[in-house]
N, C-alpha and C. Protein backbone atom coordinates (compact mmCIF):
# COMPACT_ATOMS: atom_id res chain seq x y z
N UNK A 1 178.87 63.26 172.73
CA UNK A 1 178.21 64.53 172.82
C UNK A 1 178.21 65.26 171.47
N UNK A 2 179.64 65.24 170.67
CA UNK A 2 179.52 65.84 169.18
C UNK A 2 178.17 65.32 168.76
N UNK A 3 177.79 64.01 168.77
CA UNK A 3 177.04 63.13 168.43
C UNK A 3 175.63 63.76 168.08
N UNK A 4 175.21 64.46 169.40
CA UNK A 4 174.39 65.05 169.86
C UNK A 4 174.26 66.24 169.36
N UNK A 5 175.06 67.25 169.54
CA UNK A 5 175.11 68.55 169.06
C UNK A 5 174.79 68.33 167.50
N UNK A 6 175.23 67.61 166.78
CA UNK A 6 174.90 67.49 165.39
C UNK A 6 173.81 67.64 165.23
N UNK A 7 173.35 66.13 165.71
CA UNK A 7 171.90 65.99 165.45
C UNK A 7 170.73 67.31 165.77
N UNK A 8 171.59 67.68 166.75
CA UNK A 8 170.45 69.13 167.01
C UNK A 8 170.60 70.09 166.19
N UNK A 9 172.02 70.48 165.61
CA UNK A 9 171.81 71.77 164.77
C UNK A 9 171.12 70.96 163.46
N UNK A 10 171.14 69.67 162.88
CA UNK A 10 170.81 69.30 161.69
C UNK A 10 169.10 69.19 161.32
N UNK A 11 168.93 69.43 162.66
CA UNK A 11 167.08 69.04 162.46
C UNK A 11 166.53 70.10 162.97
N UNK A 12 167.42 71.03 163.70
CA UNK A 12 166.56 72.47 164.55
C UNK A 12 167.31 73.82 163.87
N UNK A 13 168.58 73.57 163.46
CA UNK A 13 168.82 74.78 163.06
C UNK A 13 169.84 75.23 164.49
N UNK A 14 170.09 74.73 165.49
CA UNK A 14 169.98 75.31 167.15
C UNK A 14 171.85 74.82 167.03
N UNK A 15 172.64 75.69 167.32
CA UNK A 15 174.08 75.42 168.04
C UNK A 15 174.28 75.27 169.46
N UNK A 16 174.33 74.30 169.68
CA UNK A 16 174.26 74.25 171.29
C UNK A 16 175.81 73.84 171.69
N UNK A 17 176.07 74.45 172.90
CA UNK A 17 177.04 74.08 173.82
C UNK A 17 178.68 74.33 172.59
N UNK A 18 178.19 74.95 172.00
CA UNK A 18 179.81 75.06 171.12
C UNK A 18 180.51 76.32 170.97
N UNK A 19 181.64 76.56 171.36
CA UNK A 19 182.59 77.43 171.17
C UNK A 19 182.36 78.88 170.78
N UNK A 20 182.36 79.73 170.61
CA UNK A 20 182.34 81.35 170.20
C UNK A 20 183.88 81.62 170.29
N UNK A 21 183.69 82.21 168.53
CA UNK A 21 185.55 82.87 168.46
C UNK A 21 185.49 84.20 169.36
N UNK A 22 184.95 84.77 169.63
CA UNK A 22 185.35 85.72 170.55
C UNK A 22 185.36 85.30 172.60
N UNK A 23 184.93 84.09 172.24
CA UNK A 23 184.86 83.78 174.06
C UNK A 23 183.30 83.02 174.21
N UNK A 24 183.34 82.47 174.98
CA UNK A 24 181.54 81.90 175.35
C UNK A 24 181.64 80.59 174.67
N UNK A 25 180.27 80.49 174.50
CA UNK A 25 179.75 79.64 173.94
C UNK A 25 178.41 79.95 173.26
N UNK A 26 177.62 78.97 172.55
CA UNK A 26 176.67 79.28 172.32
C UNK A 26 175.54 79.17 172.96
N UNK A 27 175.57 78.68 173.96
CA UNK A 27 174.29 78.13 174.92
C UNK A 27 173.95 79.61 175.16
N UNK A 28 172.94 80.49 174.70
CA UNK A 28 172.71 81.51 175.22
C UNK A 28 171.27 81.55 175.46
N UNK A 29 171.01 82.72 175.96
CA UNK A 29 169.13 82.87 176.18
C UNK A 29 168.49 82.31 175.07
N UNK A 30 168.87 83.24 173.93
CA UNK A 30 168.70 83.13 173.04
C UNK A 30 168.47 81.88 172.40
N UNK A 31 169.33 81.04 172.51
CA UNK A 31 169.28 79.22 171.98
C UNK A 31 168.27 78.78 172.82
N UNK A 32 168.00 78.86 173.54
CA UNK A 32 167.01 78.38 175.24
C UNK A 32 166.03 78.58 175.35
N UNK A 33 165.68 79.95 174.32
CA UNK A 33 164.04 80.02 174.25
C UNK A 33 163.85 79.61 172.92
N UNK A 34 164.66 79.51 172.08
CA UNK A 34 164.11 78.98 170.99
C UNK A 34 164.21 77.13 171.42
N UNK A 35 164.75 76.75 171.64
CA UNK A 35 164.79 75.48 172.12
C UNK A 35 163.61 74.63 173.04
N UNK A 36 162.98 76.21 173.97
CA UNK A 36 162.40 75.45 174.45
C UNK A 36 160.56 76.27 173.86
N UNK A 37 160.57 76.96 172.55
CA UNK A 37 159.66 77.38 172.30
C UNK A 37 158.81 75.69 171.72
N UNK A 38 157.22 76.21 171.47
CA UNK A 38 156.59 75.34 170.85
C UNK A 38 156.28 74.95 169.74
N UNK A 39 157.04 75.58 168.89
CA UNK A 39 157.33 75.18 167.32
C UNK A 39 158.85 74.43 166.74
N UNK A 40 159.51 73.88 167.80
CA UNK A 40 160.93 73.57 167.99
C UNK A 40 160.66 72.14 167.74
N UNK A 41 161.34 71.58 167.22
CA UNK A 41 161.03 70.23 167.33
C UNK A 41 162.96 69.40 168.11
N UNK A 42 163.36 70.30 169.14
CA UNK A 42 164.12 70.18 169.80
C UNK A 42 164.06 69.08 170.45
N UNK A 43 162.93 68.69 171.44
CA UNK A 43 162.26 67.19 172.12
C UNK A 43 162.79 66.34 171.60
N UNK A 44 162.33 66.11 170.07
CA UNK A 44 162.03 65.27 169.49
C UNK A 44 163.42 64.56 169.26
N UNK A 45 164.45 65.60 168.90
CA UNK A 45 165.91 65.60 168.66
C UNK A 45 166.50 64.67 169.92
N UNK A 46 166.29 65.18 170.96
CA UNK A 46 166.64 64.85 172.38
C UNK A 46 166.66 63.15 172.56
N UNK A 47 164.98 63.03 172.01
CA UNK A 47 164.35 62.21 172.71
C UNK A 47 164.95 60.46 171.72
N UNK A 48 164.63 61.18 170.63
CA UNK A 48 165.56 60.23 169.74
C UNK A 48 166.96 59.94 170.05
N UNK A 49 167.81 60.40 171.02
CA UNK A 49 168.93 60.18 171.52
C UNK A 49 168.90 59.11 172.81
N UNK A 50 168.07 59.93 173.70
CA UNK A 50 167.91 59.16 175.31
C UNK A 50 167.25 58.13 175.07
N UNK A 51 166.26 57.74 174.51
CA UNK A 51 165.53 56.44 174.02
C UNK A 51 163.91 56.95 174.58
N UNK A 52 162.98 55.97 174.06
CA UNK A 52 161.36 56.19 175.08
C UNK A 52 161.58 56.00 176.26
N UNK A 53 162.40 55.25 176.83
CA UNK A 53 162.14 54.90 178.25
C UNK A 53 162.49 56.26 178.95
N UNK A 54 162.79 57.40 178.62
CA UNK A 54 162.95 58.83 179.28
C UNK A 54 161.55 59.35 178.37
N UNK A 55 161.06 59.48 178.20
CA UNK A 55 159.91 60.16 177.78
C UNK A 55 159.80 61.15 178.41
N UNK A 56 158.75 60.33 179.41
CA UNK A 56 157.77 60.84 180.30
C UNK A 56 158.70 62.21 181.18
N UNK A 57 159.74 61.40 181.82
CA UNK A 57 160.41 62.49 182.80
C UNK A 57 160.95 63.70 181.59
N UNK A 58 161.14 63.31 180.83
CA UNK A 58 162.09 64.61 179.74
C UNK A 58 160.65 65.49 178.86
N UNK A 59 159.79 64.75 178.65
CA UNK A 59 159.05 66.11 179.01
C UNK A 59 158.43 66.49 179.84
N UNK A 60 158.42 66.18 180.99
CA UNK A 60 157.95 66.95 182.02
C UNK A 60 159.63 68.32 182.42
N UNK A 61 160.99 67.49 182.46
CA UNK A 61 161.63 68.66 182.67
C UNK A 61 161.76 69.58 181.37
N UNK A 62 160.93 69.20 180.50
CA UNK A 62 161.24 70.39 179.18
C UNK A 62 160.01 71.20 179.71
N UNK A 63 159.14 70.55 180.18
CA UNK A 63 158.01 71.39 179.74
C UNK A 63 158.15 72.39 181.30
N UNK A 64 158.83 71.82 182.08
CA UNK A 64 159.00 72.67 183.49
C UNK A 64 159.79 73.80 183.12
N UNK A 65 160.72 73.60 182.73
CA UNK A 65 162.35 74.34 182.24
C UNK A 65 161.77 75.45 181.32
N UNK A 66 160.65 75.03 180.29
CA UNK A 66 160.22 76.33 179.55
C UNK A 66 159.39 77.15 180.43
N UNK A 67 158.33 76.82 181.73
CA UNK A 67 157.74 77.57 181.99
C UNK A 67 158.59 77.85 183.01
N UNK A 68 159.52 77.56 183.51
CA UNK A 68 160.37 78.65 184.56
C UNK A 68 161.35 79.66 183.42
N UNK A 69 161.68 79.37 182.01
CA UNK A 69 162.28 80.49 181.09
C UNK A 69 161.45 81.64 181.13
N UNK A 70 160.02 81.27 180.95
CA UNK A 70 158.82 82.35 180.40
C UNK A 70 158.75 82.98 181.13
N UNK A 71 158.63 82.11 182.52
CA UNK A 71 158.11 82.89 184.10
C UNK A 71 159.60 84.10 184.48
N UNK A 72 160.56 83.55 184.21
CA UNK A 72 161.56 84.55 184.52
C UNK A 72 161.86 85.53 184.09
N UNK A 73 161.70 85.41 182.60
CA UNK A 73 161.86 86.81 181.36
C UNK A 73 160.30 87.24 181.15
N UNK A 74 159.17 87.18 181.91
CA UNK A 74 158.22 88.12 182.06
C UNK A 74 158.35 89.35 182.96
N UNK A 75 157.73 90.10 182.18
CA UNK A 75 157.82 91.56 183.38
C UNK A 75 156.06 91.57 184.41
N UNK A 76 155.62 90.74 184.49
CA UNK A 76 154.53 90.77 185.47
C UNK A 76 155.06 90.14 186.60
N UNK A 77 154.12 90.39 187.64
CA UNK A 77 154.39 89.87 189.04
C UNK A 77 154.29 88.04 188.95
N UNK A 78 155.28 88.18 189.60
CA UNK A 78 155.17 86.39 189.96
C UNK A 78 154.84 86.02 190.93
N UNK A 79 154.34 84.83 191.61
CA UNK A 79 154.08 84.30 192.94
C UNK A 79 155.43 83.56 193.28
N UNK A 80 155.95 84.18 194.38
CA UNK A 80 157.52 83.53 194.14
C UNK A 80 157.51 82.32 194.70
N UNK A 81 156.56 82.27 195.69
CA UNK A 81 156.83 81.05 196.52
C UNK A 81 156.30 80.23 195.68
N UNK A 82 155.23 79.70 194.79
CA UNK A 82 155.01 78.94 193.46
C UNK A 82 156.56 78.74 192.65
N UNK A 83 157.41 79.81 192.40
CA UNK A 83 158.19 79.88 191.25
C UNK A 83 159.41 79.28 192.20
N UNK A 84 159.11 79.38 193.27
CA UNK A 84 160.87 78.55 193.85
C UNK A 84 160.30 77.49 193.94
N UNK A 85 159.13 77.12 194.19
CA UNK A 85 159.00 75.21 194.36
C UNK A 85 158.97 74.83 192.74
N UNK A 86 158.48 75.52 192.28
CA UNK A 86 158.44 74.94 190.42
C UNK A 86 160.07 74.60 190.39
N UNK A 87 161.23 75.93 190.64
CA UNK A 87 162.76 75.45 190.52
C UNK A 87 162.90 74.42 191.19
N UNK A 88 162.58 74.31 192.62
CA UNK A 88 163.05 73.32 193.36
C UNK A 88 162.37 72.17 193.01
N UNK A 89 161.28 71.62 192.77
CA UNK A 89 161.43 70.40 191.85
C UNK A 89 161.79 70.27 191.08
N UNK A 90 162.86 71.42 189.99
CA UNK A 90 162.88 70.86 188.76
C UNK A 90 164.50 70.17 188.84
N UNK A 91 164.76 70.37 189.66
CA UNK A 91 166.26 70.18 189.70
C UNK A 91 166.57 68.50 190.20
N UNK A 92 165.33 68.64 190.96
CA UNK A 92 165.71 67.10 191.61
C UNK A 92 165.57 66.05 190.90
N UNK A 93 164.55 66.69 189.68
CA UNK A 93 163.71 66.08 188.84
C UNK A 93 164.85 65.65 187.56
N UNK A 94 165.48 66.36 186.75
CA UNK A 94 166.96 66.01 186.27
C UNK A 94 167.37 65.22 186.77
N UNK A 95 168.15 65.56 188.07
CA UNK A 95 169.15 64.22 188.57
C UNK A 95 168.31 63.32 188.57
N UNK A 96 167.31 63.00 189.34
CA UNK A 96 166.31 61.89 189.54
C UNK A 96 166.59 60.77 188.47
N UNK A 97 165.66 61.47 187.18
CA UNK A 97 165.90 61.18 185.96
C UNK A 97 167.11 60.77 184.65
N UNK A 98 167.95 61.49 184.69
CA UNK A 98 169.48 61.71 184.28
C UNK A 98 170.17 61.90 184.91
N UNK A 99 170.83 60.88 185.61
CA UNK A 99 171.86 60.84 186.42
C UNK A 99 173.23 61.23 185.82
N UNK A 100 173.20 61.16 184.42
CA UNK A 100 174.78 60.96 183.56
C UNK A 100 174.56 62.57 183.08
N UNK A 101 173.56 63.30 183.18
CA UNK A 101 173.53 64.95 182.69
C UNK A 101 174.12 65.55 183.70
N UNK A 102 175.87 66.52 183.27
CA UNK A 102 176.11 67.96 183.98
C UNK A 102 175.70 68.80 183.95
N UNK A 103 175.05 69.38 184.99
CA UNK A 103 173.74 70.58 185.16
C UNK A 103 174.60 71.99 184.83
N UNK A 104 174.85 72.73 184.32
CA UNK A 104 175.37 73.74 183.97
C UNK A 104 175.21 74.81 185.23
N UNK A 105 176.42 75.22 186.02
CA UNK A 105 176.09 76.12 186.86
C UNK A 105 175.37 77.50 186.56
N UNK A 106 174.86 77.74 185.54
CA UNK A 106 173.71 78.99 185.34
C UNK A 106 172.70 78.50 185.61
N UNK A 107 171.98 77.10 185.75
CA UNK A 107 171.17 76.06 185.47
C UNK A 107 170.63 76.15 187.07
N UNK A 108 171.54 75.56 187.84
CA UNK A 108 171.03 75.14 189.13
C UNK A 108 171.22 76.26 189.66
């Protein structure tokens, strides 16, 4: 996992999942929308790790995961019953896919 975290702050700039001297970590909103904005080349980081044979499913849960970020931190009306089936596939859609990923309980 160090493995990983490297590679991401070395090509994105992005601290993920690491320590805060005052408490936390860094996984914050903040890392999450930049991570999952469209000038990030975060994917790419990822994807070079998991291999091609995750492609397809890893961007579909990136590209799900950003539009349930957007959809949540908008102040317009949402269609909720749209926005809980968007969550509720996206979750199944992870495990499905990455069986060896711990879903972060803020996550699910």
């Amino acid at each position: 996992m160090n493995f990983v975290r490297t590679l991401v702050q070395e090509e994105t700039g992005l601290k993920i999942d690491q320590p805060e001297p005052r408490g936390g970590t860094t996984s914050t909103g903040s890392v999450a929308r930049r991570a999952f904005s469209n000038d990030s080349n975060f994917i790419e980081c990822i994807m070079s790790v998991v291999g091609i044979e995750h492609k397809d499913p890893l961007l579909k849960v990136h590209t799900q995961l950003s539009a349930i970020l957007r959809i949540f931190n908008s102040d317009r009306k949402i269609k909720t019953g749209e926005f809980g089936n968007l969550c509720r596939n996206t979750y199944p859609l992870i495990l499905d896919s990455f069986s060896w990923v711990n879903i972060s309980p803020t996550l699910h």
